[in-house]
N, C-alpha and C. Protein backbone atom coordinates (compact mmCIF):
# COMPACT_ATOMS: atom_id res chain seq x y z
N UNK A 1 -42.41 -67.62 -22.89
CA UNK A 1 -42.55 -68.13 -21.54
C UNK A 1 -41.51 -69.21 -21.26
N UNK A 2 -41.20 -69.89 -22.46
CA UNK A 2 -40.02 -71.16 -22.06
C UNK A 2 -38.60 -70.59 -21.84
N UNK A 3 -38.71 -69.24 -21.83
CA UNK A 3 -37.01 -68.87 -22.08
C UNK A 3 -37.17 -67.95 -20.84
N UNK A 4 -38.14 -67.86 -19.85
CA UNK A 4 -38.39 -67.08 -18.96
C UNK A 4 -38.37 -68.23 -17.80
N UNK A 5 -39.07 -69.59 -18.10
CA UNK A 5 -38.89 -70.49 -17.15
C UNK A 5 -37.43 -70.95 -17.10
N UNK A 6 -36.59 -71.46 -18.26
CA UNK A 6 -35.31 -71.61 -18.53
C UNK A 6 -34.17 -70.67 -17.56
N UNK A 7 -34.75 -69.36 -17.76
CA UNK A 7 -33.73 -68.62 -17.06
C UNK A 7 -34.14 -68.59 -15.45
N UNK A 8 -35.21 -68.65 -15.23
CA UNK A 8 -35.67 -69.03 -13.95
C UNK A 8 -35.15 -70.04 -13.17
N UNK A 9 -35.11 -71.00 -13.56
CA UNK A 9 -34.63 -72.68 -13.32
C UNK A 9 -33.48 -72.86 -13.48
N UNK A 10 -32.55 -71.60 -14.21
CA UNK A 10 -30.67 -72.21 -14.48
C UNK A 10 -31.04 -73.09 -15.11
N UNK A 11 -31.76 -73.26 -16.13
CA UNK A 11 -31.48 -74.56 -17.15
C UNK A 11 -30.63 -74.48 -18.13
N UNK A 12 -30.34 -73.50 -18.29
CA UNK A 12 -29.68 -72.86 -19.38
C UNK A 12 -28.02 -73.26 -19.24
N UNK A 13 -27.17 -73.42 -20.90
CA UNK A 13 -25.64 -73.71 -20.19
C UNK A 13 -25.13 -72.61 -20.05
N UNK A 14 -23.33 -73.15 -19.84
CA UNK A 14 -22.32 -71.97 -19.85
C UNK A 14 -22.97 -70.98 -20.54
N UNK A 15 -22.82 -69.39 -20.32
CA UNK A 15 -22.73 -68.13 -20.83
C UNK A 15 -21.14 -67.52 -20.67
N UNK A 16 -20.68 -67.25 -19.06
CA UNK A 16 -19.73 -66.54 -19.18
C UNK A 16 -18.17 -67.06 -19.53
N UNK A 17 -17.32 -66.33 -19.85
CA UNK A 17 -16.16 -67.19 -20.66
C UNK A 17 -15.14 -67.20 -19.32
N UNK A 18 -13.82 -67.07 -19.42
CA UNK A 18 -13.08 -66.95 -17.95
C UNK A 18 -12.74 -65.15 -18.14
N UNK A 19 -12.62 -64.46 -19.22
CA UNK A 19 -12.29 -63.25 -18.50
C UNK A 19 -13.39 -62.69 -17.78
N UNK A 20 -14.77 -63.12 -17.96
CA UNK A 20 -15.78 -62.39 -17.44
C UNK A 20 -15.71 -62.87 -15.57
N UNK A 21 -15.56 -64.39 -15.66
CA UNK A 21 -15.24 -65.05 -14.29
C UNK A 21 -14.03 -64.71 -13.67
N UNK A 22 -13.29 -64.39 -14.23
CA UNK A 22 -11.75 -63.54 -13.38
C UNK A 22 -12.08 -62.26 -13.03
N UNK A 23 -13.41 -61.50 -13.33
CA UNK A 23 -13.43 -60.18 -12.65
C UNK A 23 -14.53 -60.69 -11.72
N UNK A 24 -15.25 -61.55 -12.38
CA UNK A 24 -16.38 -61.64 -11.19
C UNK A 24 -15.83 -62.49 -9.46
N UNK A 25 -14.48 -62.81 -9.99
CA UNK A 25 -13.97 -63.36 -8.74
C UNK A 25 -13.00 -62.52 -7.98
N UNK A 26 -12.48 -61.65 -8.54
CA UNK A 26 -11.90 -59.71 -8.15
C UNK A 26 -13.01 -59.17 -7.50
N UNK A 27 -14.17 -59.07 -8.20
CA UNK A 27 -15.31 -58.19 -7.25
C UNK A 27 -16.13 -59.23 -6.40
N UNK A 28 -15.67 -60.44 -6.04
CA UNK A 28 -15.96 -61.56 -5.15
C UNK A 28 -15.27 -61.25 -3.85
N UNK A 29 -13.94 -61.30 -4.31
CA UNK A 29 -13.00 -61.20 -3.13
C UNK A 29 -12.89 -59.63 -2.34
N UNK A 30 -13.37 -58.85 -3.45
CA UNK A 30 -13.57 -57.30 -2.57
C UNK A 30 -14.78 -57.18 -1.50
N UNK A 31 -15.93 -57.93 -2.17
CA UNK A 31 -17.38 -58.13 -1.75
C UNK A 31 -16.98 -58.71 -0.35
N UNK A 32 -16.74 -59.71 -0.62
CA UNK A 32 -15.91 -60.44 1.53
C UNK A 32 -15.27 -59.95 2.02
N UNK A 33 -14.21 -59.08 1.58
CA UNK A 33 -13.40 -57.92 2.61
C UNK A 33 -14.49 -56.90 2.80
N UNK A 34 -15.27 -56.70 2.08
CA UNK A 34 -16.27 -55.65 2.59
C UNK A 34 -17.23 -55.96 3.82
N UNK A 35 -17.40 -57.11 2.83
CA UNK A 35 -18.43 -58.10 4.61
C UNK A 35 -17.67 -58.01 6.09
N UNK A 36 -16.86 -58.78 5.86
CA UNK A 36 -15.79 -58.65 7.04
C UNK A 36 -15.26 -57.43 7.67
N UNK A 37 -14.63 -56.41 6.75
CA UNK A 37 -15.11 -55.19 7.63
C UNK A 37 -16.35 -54.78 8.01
N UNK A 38 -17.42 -54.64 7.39
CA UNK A 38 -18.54 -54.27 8.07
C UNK A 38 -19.32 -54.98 8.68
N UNK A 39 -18.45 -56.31 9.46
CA UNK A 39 -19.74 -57.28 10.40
C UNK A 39 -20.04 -56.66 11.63
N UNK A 40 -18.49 -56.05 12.21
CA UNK A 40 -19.41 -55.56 13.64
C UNK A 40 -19.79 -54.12 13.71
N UNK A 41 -19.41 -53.26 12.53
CA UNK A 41 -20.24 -51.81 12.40
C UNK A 41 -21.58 -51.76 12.14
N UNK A 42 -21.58 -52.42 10.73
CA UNK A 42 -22.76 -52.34 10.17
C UNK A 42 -23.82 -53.19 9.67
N UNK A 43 -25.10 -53.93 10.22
CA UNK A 43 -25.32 -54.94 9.39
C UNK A 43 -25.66 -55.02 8.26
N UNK A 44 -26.26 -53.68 7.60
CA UNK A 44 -26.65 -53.71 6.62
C UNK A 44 -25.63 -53.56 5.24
N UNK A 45 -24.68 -52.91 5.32
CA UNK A 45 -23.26 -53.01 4.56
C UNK A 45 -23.08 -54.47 4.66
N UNK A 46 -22.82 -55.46 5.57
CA UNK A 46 -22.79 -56.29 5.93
C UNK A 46 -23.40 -57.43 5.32
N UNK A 47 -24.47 -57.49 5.04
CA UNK A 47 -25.51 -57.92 4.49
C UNK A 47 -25.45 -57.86 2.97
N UNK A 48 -25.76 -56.51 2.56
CA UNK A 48 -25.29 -56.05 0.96
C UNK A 48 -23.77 -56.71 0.39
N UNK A 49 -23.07 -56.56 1.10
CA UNK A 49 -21.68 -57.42 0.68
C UNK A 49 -21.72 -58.84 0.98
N UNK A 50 -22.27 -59.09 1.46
CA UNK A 50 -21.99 -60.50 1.14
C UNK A 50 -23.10 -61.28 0.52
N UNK A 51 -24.03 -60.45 0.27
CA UNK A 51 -25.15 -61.03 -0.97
C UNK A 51 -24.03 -60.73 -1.97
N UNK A 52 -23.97 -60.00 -2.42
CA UNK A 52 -22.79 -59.69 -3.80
C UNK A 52 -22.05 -60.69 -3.87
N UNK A 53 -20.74 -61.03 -2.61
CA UNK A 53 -19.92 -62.38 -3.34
C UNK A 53 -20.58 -63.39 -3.20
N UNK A 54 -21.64 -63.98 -2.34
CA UNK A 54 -22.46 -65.00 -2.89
C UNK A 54 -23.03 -64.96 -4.48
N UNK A 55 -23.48 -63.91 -4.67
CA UNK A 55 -23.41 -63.99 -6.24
C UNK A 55 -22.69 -63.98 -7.21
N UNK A 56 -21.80 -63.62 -6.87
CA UNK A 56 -20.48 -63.52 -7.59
C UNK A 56 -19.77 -64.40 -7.86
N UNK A 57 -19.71 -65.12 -6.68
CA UNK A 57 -18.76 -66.69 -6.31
C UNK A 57 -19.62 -67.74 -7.42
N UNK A 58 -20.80 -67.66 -7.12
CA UNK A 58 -22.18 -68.36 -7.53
C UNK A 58 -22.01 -68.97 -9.04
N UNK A 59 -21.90 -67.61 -9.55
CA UNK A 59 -21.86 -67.45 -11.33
C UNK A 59 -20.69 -67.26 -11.93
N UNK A 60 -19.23 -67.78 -10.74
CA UNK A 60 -18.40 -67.85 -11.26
C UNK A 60 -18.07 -69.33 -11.17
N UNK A 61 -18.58 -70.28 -10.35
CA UNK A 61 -18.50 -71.35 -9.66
C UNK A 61 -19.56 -72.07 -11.45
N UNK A 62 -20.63 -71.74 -11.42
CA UNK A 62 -21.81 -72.82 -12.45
C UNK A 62 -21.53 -72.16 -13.83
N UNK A 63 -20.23 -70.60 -14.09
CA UNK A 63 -20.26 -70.26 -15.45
C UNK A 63 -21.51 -69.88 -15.98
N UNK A 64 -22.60 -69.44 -15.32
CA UNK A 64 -23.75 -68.98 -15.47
C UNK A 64 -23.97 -67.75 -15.36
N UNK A 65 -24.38 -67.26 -15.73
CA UNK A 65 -25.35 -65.66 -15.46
C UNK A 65 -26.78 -65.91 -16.16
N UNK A 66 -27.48 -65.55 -14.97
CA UNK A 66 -29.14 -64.88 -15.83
C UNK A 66 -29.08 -63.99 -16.06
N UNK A 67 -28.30 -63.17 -15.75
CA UNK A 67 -28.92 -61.36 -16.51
C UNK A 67 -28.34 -61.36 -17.76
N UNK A 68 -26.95 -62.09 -18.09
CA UNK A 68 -26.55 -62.34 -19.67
C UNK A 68 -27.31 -63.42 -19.99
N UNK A 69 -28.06 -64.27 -19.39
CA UNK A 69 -28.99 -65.18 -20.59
C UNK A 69 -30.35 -63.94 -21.14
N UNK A 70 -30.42 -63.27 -20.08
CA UNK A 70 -31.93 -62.61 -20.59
C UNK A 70 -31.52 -61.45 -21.59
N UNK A 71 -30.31 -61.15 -21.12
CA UNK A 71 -29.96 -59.71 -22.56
C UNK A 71 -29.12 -60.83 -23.35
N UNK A 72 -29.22 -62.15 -23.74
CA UNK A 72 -28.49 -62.81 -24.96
C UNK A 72 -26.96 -62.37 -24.77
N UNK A 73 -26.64 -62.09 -23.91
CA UNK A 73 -25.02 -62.37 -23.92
C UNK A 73 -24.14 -63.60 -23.98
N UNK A 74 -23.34 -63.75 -24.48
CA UNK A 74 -22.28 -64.85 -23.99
C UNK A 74 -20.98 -64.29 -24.25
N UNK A 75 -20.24 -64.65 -23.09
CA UNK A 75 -18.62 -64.18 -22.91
C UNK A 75 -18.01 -64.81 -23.46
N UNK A 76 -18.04 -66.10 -23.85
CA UNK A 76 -17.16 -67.02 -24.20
C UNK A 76 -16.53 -67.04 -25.32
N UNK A 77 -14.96 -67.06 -25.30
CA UNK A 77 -14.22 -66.16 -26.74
C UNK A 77 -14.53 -67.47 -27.57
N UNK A 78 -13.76 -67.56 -29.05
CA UNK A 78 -13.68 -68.42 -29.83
C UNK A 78 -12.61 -70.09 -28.84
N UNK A 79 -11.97 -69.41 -28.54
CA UNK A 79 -10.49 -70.68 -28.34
C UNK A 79 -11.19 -71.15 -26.79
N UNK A 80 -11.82 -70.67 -26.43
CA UNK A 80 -12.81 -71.32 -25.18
C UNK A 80 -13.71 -72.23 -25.51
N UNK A 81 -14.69 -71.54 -26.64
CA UNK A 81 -15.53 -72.77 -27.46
C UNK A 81 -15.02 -73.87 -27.73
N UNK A 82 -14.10 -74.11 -28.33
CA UNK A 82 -12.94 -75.06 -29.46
C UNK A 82 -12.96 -76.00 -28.05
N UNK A 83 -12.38 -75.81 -27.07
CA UNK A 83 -12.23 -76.35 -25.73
C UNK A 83 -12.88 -77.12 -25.30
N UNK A 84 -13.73 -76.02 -25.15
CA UNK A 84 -15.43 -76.64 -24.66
C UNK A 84 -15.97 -77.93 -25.82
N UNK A 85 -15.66 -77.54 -26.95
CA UNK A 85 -16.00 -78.41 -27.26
C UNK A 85 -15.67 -79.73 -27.56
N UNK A 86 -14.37 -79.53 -27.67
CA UNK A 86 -13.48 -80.83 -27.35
C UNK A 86 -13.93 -81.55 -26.19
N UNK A 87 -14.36 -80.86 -25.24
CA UNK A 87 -14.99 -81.96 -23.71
C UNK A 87 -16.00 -82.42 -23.78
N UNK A 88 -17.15 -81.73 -25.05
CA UNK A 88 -18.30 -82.18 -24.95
C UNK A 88 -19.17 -81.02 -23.69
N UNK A 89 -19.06 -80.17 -23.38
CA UNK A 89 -19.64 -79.17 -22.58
C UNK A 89 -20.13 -78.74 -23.54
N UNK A 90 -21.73 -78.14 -22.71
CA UNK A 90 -22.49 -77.14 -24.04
C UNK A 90 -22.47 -75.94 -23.47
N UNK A 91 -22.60 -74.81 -24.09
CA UNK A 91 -22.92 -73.49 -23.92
C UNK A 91 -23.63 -72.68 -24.60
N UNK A 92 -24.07 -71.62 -24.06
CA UNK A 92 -25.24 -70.77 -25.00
C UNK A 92 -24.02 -70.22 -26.48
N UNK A 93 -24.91 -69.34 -27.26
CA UNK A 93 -24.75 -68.99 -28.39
C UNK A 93 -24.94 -67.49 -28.31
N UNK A 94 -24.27 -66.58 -28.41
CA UNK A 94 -24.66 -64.93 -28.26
C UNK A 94 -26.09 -64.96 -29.63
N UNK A 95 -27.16 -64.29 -28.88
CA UNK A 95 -28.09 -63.91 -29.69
C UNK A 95 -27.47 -62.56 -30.37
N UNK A 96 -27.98 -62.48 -31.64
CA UNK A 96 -28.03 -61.24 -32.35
C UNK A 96 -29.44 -60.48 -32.84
């Protein structure tokens, strides 16, 4: 239950590393050209795209994902850690 409230709440740290955040900001920037074309056709395209780069932007912006905290993922290579940890930033740990 604590790792269900955790992921609930974003309590949780960094998960994703930057290559995972360099695509999620590729399918960010497609997600708003999609919005933008479909504001005065369609609202519901409309709608669907730009929930997407709000999420996208979101979890590229806080380095977060819940759906990789709940399947134990972490993106973050080795020479990112080293980094990270030189600043004193924490981040999750890939479960095995």
């Amino acid at each position: 239950m604590n790792r269900l409230i955790r992921g609930i709440t974003y309590s949780y740290n960094r998960n994703i590393g930057w290559q995972d955040r360099t695509v999620r900001t590729i399918v960010g920037i497609g997600a708003t050209v999609g919005a933008i074309y479909f504001f005065s056709s369609n609202i519901t395209y409309f709608i669907l795209f730009g929930v997407l780069a709000i999420a996208q932007f979101g979890t590229v912006l806080s380095a977060r994902c819940f759906i990789c905290y709940f399947t134990g993922q972490c993106t973050i290579d080795s020479k990112e850690r080293q980094n990270l940890e030189s600043k004193g930033i924490k981040y999750e740990t890939q479960k095995k």
